[in-house]
C-alpha atoms as a PDB file:
ATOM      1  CA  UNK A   1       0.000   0.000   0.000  1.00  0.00           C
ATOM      2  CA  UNK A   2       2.355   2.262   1.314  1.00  0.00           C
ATOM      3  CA  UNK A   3       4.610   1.652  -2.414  1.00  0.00           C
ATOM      4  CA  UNK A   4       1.522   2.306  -4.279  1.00  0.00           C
ATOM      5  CA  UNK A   5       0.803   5.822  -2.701  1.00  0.00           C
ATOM      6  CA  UNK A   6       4.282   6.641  -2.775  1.00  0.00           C
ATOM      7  CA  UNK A   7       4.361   5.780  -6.775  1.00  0.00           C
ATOM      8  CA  UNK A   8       1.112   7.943  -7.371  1.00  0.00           C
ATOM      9  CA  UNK A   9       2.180  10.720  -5.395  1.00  0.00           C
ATOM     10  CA  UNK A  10       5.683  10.686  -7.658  1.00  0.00           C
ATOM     11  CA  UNK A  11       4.114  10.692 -10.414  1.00  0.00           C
ATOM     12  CA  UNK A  12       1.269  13.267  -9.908  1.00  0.00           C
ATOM     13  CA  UNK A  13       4.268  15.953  -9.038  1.00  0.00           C
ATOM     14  CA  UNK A  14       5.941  14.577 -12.168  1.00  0.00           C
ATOM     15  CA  UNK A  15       2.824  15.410 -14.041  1.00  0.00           C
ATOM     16  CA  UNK A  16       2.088  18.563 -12.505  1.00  0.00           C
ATOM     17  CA  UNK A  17       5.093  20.519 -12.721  1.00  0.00           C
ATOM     18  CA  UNK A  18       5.103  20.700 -16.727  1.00  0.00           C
ATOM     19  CA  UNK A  19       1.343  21.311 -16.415  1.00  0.00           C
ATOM     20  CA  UNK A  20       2.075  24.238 -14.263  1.00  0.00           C
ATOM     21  CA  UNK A  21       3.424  26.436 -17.009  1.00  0.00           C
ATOM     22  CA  UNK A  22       2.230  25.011 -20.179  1.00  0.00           C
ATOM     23  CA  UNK A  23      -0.850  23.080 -20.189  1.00  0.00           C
ATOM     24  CA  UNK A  24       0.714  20.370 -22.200  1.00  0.00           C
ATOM     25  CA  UNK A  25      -2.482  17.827 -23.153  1.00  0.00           C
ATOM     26  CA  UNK A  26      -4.835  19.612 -21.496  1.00  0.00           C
ATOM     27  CA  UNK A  27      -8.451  19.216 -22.498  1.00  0.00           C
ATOM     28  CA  UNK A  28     -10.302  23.014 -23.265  1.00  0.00           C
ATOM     29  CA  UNK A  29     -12.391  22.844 -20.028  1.00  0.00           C
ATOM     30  CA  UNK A  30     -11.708  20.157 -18.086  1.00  0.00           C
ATOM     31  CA  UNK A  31     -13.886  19.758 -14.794  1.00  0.00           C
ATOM     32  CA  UNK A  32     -14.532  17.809 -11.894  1.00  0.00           C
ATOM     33  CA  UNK A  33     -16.815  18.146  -9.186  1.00  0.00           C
ATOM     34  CA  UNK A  34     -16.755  16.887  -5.266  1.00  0.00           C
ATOM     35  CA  UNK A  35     -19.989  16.125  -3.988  1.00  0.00           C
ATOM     36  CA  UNK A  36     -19.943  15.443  -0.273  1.00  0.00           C
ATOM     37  CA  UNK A  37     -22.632  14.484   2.331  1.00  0.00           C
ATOM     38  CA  UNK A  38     -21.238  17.575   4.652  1.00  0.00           C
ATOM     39  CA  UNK A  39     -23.047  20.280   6.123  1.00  0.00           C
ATOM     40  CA  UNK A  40     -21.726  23.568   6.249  1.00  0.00           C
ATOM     41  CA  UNK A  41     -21.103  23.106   9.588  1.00  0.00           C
ATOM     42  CA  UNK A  42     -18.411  20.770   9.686  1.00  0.00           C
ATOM     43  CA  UNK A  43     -14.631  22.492   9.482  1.00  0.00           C
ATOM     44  CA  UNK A  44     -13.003  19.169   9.081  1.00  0.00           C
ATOM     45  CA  UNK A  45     -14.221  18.983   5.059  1.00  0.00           C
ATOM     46  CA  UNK A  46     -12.034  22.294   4.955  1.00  0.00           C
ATOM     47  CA  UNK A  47      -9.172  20.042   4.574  1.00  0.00           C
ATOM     48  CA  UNK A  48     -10.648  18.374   1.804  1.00  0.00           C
ATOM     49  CA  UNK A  49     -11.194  21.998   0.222  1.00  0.00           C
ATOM     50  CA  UNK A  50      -7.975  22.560   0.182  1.00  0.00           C
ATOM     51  CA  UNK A  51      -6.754  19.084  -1.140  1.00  0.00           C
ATOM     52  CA  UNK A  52      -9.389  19.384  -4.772  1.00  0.00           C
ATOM     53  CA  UNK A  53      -8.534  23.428  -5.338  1.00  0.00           C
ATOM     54  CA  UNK A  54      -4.316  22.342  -4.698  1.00  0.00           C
ATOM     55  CA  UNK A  55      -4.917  19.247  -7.412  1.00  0.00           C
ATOM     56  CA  UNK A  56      -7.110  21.700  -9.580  1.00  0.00           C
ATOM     57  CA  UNK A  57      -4.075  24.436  -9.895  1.00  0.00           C
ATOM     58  CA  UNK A  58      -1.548  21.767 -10.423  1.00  0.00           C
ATOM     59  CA  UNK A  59      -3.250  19.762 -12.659  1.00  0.00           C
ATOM     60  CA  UNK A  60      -4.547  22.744 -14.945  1.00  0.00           C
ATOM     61  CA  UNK A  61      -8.384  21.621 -14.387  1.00  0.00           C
ATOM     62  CA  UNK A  62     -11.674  23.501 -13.180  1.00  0.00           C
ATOM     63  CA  UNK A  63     -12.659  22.059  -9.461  1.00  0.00           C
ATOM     64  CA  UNK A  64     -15.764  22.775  -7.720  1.00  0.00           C
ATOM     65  CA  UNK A  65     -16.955  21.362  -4.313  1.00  0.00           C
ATOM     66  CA  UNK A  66     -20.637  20.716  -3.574  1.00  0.00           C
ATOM     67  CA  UNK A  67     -22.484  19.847  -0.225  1.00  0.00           C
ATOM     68  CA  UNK A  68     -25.807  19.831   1.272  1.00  0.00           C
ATOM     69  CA  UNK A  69     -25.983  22.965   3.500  1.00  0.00           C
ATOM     70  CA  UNK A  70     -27.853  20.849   6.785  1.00  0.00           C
ATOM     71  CA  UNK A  71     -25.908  17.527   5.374  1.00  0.00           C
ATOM     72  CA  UNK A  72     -29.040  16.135   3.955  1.00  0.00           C
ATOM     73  CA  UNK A  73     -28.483  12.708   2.035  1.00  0.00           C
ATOM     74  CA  UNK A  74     -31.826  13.243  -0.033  1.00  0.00           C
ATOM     75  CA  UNK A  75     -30.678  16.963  -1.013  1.00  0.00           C
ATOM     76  CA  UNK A  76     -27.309  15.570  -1.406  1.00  0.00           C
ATOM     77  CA  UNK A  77     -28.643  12.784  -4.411  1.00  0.00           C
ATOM     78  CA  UNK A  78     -30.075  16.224  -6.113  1.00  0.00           C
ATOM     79  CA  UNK A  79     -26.992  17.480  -5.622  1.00  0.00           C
ATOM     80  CA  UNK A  80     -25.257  14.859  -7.524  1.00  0.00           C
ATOM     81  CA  UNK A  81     -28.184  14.658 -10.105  1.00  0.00           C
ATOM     82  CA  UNK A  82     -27.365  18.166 -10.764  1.00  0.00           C
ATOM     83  CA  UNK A  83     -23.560  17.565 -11.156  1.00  0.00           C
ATOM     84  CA  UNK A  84     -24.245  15.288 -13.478  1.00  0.00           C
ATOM     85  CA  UNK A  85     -26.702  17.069 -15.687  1.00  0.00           C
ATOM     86  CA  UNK A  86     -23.963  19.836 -15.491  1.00  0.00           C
ATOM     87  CA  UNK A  87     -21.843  17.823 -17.908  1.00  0.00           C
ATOM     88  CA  UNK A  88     -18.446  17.666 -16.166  1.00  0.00           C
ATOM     89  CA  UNK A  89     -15.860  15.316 -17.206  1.00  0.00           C
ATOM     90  CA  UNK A  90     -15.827  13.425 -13.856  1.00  0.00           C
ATOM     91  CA  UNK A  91     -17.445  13.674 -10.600  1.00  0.00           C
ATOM     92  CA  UNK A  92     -15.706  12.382  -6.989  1.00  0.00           C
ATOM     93  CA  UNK A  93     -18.290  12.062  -4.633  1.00  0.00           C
ATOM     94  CA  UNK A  94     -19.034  10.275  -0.851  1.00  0.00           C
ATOM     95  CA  UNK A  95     -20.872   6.812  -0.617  1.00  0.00           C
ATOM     96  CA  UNK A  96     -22.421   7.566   2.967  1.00  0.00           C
ATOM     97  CA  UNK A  97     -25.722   5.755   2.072  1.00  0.00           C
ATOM     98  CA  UNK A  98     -25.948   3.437  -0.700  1.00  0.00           C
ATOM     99  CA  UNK A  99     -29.765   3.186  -0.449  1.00  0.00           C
ATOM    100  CA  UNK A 100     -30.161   6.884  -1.171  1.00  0.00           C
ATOM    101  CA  UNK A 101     -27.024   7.454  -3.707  1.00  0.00           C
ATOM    102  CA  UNK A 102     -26.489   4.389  -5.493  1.00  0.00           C
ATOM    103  CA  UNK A 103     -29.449   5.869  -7.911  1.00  0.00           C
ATOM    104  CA  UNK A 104     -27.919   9.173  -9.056  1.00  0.00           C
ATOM    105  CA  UNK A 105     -24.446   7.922  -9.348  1.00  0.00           C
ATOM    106  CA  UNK A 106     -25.531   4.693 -11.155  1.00  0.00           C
ATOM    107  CA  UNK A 107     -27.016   7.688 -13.334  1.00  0.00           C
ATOM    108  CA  UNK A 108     -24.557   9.728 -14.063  1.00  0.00           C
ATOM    109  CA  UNK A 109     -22.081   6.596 -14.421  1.00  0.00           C
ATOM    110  CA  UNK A 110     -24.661   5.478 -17.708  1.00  0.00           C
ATOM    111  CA  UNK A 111     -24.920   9.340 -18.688  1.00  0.00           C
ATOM    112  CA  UNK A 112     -21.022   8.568 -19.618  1.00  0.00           C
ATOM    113  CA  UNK A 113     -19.413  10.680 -16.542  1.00  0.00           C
ATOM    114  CA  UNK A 114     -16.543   8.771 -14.986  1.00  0.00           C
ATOM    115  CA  UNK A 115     -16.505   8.578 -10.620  1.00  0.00           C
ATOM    116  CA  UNK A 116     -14.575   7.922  -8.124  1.00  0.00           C
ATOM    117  CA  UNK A 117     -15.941   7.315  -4.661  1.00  0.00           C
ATOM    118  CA  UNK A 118     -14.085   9.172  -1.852  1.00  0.00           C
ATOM    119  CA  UNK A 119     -14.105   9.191   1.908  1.00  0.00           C
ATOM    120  CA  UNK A 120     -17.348   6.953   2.815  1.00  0.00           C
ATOM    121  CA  UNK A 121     -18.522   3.799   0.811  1.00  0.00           C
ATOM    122  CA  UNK A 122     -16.201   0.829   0.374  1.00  0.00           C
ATOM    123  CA  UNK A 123     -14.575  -0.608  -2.952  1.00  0.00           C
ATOM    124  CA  UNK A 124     -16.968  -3.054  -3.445  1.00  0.00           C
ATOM    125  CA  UNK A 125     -20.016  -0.390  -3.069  1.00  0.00           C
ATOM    126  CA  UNK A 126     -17.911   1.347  -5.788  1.00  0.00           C
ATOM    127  CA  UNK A 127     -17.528  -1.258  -7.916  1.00  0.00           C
ATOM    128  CA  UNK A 128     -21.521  -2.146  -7.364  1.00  0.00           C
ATOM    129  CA  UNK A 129     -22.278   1.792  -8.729  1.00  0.00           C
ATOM    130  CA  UNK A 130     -19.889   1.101 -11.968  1.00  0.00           C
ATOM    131  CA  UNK A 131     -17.155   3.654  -9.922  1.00  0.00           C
ATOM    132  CA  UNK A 132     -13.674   3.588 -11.093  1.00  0.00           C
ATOM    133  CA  UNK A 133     -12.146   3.222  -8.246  1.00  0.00           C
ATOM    134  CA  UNK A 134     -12.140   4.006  -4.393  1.00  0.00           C
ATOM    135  CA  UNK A 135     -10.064   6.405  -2.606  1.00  0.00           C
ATOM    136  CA  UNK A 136     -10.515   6.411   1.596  1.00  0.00           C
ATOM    137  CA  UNK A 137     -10.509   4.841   4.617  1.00  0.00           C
ATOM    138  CA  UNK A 138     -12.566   1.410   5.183  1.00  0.00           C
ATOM    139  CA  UNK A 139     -14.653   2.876   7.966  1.00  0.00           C
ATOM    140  CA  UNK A 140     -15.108  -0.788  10.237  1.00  0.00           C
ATOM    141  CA  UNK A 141     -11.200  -1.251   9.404  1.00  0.00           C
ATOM    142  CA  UNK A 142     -10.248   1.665  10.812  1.00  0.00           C
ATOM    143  CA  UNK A 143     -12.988   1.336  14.107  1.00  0.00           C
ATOM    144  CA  UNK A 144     -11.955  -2.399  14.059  1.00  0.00           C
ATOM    145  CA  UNK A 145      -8.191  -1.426  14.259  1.00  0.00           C
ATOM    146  CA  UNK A 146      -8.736   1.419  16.947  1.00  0.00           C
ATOM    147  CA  UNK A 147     -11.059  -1.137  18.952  1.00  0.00           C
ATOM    148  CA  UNK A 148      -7.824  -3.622  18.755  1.00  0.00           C
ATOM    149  CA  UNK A 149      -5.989  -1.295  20.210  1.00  0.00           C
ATOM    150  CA  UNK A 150      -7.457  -0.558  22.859  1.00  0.00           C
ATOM    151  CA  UNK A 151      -8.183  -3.316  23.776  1.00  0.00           C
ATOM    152  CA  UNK A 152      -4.633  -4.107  24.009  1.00  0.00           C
ATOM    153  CA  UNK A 153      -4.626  -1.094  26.446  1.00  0.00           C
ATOM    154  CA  UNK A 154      -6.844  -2.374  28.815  1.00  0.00           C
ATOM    155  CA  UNK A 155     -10.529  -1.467  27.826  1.00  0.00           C
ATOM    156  CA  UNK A 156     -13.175  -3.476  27.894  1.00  0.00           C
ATOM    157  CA  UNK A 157     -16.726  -0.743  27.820  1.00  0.00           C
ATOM    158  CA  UNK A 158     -16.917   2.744  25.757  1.00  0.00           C
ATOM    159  CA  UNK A 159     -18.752   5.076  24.741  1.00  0.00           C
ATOM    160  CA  UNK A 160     -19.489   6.003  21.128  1.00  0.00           C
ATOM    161  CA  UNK A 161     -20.280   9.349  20.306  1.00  0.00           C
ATOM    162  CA  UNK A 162     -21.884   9.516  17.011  1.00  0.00           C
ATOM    163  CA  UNK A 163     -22.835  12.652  15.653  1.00  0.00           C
ATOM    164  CA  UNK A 164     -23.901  11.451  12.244  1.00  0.00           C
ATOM    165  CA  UNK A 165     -25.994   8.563  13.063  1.00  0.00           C
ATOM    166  CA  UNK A 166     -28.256   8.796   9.695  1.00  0.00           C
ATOM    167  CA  UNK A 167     -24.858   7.606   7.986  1.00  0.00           C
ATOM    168  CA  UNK A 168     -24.427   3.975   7.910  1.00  0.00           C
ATOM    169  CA  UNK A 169     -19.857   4.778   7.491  1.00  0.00           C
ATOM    170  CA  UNK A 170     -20.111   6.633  11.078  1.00  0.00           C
ATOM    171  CA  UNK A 171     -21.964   3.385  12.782  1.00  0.00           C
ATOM    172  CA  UNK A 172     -19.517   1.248  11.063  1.00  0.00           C
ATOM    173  CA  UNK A 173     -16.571   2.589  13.021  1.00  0.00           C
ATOM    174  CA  UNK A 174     -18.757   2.198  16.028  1.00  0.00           C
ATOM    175  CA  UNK A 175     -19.484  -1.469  15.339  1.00  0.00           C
ATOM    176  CA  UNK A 176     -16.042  -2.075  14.170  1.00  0.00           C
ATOM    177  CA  UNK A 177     -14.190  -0.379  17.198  1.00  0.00           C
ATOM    178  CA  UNK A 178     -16.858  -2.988  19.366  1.00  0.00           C
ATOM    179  CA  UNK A 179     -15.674  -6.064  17.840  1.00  0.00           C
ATOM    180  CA  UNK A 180     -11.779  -5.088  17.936  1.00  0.00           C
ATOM    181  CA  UNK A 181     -12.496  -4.489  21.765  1.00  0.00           C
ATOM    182  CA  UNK A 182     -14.956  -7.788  21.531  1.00  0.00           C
ATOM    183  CA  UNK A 183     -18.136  -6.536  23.032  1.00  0.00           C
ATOM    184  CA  UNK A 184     -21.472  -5.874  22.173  1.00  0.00           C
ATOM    185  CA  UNK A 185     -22.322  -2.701  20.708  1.00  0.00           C
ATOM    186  CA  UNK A 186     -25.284  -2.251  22.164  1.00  0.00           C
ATOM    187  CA  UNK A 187     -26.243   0.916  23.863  1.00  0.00           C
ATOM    188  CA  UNK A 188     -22.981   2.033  24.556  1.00  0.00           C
ATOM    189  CA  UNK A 189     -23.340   3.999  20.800  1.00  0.00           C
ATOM    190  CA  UNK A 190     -25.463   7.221  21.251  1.00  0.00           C
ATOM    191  CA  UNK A 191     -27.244   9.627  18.489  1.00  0.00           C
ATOM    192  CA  UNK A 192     -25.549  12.666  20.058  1.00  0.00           C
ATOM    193  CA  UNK A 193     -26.423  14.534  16.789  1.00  0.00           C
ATOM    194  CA  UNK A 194     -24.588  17.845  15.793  1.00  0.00           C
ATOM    195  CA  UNK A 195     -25.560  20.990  17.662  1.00  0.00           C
ATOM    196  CA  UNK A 196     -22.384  21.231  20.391  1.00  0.00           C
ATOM    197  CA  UNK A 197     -24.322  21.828  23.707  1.00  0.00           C
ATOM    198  CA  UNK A 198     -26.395  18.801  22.912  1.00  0.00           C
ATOM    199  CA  UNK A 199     -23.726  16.421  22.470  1.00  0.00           C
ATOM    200  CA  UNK A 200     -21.887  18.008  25.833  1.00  0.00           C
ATOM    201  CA  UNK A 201     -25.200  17.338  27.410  1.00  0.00           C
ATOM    202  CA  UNK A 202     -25.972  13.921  26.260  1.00  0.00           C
ATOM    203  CA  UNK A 203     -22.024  12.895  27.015  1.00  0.00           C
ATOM    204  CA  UNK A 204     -22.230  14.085  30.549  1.00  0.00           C
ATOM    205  CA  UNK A 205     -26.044  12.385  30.903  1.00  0.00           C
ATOM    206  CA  UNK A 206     -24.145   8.860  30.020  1.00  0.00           C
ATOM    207  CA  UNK A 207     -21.134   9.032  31.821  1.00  0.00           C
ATOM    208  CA  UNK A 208     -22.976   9.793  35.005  1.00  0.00           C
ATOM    209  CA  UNK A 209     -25.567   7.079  34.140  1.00  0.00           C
ATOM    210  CA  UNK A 210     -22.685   5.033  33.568  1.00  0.00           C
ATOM    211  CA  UNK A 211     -19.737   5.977  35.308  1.00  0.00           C
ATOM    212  CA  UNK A 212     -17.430   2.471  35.129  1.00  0.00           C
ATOM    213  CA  UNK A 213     -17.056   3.304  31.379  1.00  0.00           C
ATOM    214  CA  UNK A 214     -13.294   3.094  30.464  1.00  0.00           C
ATOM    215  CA  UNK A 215     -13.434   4.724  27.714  1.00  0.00           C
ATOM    216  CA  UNK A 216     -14.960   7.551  24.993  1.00  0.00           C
ATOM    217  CA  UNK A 217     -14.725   7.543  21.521  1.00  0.00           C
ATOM    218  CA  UNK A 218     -15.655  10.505  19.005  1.00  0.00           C
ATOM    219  CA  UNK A 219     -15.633  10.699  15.062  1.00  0.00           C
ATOM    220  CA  UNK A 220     -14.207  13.888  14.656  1.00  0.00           C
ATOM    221  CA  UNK A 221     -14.079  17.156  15.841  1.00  0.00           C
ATOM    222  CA  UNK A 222     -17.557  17.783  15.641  1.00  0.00           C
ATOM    223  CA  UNK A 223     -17.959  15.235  18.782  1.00  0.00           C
ATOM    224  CA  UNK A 224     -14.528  15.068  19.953  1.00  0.00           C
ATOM    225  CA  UNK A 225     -14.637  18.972  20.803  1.00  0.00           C
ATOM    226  CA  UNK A 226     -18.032  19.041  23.237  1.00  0.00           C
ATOM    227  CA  UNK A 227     -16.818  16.094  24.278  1.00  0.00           C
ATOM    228  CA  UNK A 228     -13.277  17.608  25.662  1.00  0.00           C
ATOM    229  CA  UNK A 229     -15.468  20.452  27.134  1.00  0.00           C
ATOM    230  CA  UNK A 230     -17.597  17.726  29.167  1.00  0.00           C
ATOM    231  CA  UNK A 231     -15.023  15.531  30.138  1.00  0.00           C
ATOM    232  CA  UNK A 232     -13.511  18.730  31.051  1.00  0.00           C
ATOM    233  CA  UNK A 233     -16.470  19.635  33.384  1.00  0.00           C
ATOM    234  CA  UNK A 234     -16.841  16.491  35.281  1.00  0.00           C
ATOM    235  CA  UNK A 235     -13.123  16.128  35.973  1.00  0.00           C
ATOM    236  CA  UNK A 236     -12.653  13.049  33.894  1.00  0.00           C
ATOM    237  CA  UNK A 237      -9.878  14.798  31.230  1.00  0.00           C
ATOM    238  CA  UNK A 238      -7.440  13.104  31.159  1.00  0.00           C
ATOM    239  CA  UNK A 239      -8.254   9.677  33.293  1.00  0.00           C
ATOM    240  CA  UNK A 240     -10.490   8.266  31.231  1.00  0.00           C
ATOM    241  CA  UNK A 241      -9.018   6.455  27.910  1.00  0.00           C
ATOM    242  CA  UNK A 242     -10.153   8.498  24.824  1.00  0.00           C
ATOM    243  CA  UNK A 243      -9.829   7.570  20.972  1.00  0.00           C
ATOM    244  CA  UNK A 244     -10.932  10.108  18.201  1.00  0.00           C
ATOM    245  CA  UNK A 245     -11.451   9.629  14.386  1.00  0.00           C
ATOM    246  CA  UNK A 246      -9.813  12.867  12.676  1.00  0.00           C
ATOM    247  CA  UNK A 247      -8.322  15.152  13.294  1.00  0.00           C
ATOM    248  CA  UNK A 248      -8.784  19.321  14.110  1.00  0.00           C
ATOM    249  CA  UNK A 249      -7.386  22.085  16.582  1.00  0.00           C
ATOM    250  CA  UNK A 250      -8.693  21.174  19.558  1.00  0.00           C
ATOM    251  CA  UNK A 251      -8.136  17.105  19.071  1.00  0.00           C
ATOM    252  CA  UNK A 252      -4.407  18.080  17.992  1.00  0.00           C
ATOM    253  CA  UNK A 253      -4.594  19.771  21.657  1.00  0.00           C
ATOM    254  CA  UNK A 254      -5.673  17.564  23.198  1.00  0.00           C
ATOM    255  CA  UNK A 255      -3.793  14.904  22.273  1.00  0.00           C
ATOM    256  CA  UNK A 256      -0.675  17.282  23.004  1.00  0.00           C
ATOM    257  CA  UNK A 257      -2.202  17.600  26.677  1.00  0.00           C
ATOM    258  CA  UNK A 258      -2.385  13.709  26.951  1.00  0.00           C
ATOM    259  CA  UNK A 259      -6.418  14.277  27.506  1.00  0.00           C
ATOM    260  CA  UNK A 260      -6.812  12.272  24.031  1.00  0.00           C
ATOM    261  CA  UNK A 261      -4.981   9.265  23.383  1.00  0.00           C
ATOM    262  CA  UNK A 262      -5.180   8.976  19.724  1.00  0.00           C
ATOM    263  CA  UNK A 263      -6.644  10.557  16.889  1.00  0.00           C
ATOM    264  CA  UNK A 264      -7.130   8.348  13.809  1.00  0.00           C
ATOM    265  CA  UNK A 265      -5.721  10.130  10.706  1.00  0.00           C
ATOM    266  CA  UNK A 266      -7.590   8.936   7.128  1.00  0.00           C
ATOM    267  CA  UNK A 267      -5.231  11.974   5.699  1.00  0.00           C
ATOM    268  CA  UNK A 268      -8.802  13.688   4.115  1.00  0.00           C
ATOM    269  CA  UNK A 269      -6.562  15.537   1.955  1.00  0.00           C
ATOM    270  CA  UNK A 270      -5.312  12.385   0.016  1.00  0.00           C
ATOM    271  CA  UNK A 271      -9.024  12.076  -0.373  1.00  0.00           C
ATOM    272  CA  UNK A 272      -9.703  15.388  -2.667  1.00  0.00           C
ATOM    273  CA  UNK A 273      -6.358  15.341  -3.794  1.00  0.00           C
ATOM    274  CA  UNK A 274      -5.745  12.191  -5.230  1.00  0.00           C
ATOM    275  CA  UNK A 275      -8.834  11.754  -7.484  1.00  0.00           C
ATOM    276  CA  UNK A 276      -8.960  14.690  -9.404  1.00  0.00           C
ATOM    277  CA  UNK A 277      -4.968  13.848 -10.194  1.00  0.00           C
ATOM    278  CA  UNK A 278      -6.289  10.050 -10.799  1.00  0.00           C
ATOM    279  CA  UNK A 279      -8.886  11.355 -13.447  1.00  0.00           C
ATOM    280  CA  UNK A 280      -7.370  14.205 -15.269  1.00  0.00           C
ATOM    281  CA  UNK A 281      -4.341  11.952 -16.214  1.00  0.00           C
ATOM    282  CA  UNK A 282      -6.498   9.364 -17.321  1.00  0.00           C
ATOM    283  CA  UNK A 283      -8.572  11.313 -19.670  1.00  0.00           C
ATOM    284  CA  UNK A 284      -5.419  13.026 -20.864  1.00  0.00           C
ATOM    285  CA  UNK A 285      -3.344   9.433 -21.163  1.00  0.00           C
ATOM    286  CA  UNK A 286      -5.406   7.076 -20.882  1.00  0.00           C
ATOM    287  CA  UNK A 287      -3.756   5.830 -17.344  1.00  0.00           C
ATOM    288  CA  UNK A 288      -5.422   4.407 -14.118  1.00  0.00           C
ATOM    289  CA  UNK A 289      -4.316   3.019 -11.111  1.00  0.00           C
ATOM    290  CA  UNK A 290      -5.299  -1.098 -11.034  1.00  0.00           C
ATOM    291  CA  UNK A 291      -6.094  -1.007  -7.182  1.00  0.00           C
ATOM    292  CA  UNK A 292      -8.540   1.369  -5.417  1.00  0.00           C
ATOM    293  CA  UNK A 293      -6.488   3.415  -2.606  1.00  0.00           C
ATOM    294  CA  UNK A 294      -6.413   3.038   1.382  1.00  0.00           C
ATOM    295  CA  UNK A 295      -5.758   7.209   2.838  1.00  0.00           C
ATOM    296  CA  UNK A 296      -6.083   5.355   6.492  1.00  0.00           C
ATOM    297  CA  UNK A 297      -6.274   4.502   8.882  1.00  0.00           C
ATOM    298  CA  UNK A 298      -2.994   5.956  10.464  1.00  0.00           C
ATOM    299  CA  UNK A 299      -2.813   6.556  14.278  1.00  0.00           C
ATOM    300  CA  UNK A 300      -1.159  10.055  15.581  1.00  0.00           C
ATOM    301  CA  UNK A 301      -0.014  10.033  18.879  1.00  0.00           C
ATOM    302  CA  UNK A 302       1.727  13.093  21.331  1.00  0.00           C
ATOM    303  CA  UNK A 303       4.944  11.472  19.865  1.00  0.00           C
ATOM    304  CA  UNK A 304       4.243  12.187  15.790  1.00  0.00           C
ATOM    305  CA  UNK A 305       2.675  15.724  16.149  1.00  0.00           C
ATOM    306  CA  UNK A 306       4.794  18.147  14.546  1.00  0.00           C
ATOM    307  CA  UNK A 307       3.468  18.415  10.861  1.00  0.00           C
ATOM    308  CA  UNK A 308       0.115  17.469  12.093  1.00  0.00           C
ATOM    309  CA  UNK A 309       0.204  20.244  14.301  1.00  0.00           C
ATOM    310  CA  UNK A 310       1.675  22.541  11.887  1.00  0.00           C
ATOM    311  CA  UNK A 311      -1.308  21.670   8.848  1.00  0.00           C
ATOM    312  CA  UNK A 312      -3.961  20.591  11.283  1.00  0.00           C
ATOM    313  CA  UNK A 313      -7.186  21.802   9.950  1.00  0.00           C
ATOM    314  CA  UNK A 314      -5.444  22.959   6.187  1.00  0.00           C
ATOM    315  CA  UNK A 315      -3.847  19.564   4.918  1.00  0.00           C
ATOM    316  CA  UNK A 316      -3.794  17.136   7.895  1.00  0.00           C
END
């Protein structure tokens, strides 16, 4: 895997630098569109802004990024629908519910528009929507890895903060970080949804119904953040164990203060990045990539903080 990235990276700069000044075999109005199931709300995706407008200067092409304002899956299939009918030469979009966006991307797939799943979905949903490939981070790998671990660190009950519960990607690293630790979901996941004070409140309401929990886990900042300012109120920072998908300011903090463990890295940048680099060279050449690519999971710890500390929130 890690060969693989390093060879596409290579040759994407390769590619880009010559691109950078002339334009050599470069298509009169190239396009590509990111549709993702994000609302507005969310400053983790700004990562993944940066990553598709960087790939969009170097590569010579016209980017655009496209969300549902309230992250609404159903306004999010119109959104793709209307990509589509837009006529660009390839759309990269999120797989966060198959039963709602299988439809439009099947759609736009037949309409002749090449796609490449990003972030949620798994290779085999994008092969099943006629995809070319998928770029991310196997969500129940990644919670199936991080349950592993901590399992290997003594926990044995958690708390799962999900803050996204209408995705089925966001339950999978629940489920998956339950069967690395080999326990029963169960109840210990909770729909904390996405306004801040609510998930605060609803974290405190559970640890104090259940206050033998070992451990809290978040799937990115917009959890992990109320979540420091609760654990923060009760006085359990820093004693009780606590693993957190993503990464952002205040998890890079707190994982610098030792209140956070880990933070699991699926390098969102890679995500926008990569596939617009993927696509343009192979409408200009012809070329693709015979394996769909793995961004994460990587785990950063108080010991490997530096860059992500440095680009945290901009390209990490």
């Amino acid at each position: 895997m890690k060969s693989t990235l390093k060879s596409l990276l290579l040759a994407a700069a390769v590619i880009a630098a010559p691109l950078a000044g002339a334009q050599v075999a470069s298509a009169e109005g190239e396009k590509y569109i990111l549709v993702s199931h994000a609302p507005d709300s969310d400053s983790w995706w700004n990562t993944i802004k940066n990553g598709i407008a960087l790939a969009g200067d170097q590569m010579g092409v016209d980017v655009e990024y496209r969300n549902p304002p309230t992250g609404d899956l159903a306004d999010m299939a119109r959104i793709i629908e209307q990509a589509a009918a837009s006529g660009p030469n390839g759309i990269i979009t999120t797989l966060s519910d198959p039963d709602v966006l299988s439809g439009p991307i099947k759609d736009a797939v037949a309409s002749g528009i090449d796609v490449i799943i990003m972030n949620s979905g798994t290779p085999d949903q994008a092969r099943e929507v006629g995809a070319l490939m998928y770029v991310g981070q196997p969500e129940y790998d990644a919670g199936h890895a991080a349950g592993l671990r901590a399992k290997g660190d003594g926990v044995t009950s958690f708390l799962c903060v999900n803050h996204y519960i209408s995705s089925p990607s966001s339950t999978e690293r629940c489920q998956g970080f339950a069967d690395g630790l080999g326990v029963e979901l169960g109840d210990q996941m909770i729909d904390s949804g996405q306004d801040p004070a609510e998930i605060k409140n609803r974290v405190l309401a559970y640890l104090n119904a259940n206050p033998d929990t070992d451990a809290v886990l978040t799937l990115g900042p917009t959890s992990a953040d109320p979540t420091l300012l609760a654990l923060d109120e009760n006085g359990m920072a820093g004693d009780i164990y606590f693993g957190t998908f993503d990464l952002g300011e205040n998890i890079v903090e707190g994982i610098k203060s030792g209140v956070i463990n880990w933070g699991i890295d699926q390098q969102p940048f890679l995500q926008a990045y990569l596939p617009v680099v993927v696509l343009t060279n192979y409408h200009r050449y012809g070329v693709l990539p015979g394996n769909n690519i793995n961004s994460g999971p990587g785990f950063v710890t108080k010991d490997g903080l530096t860059l992500v500390e440095k680009f945290a929130g901009e390209y990490r």
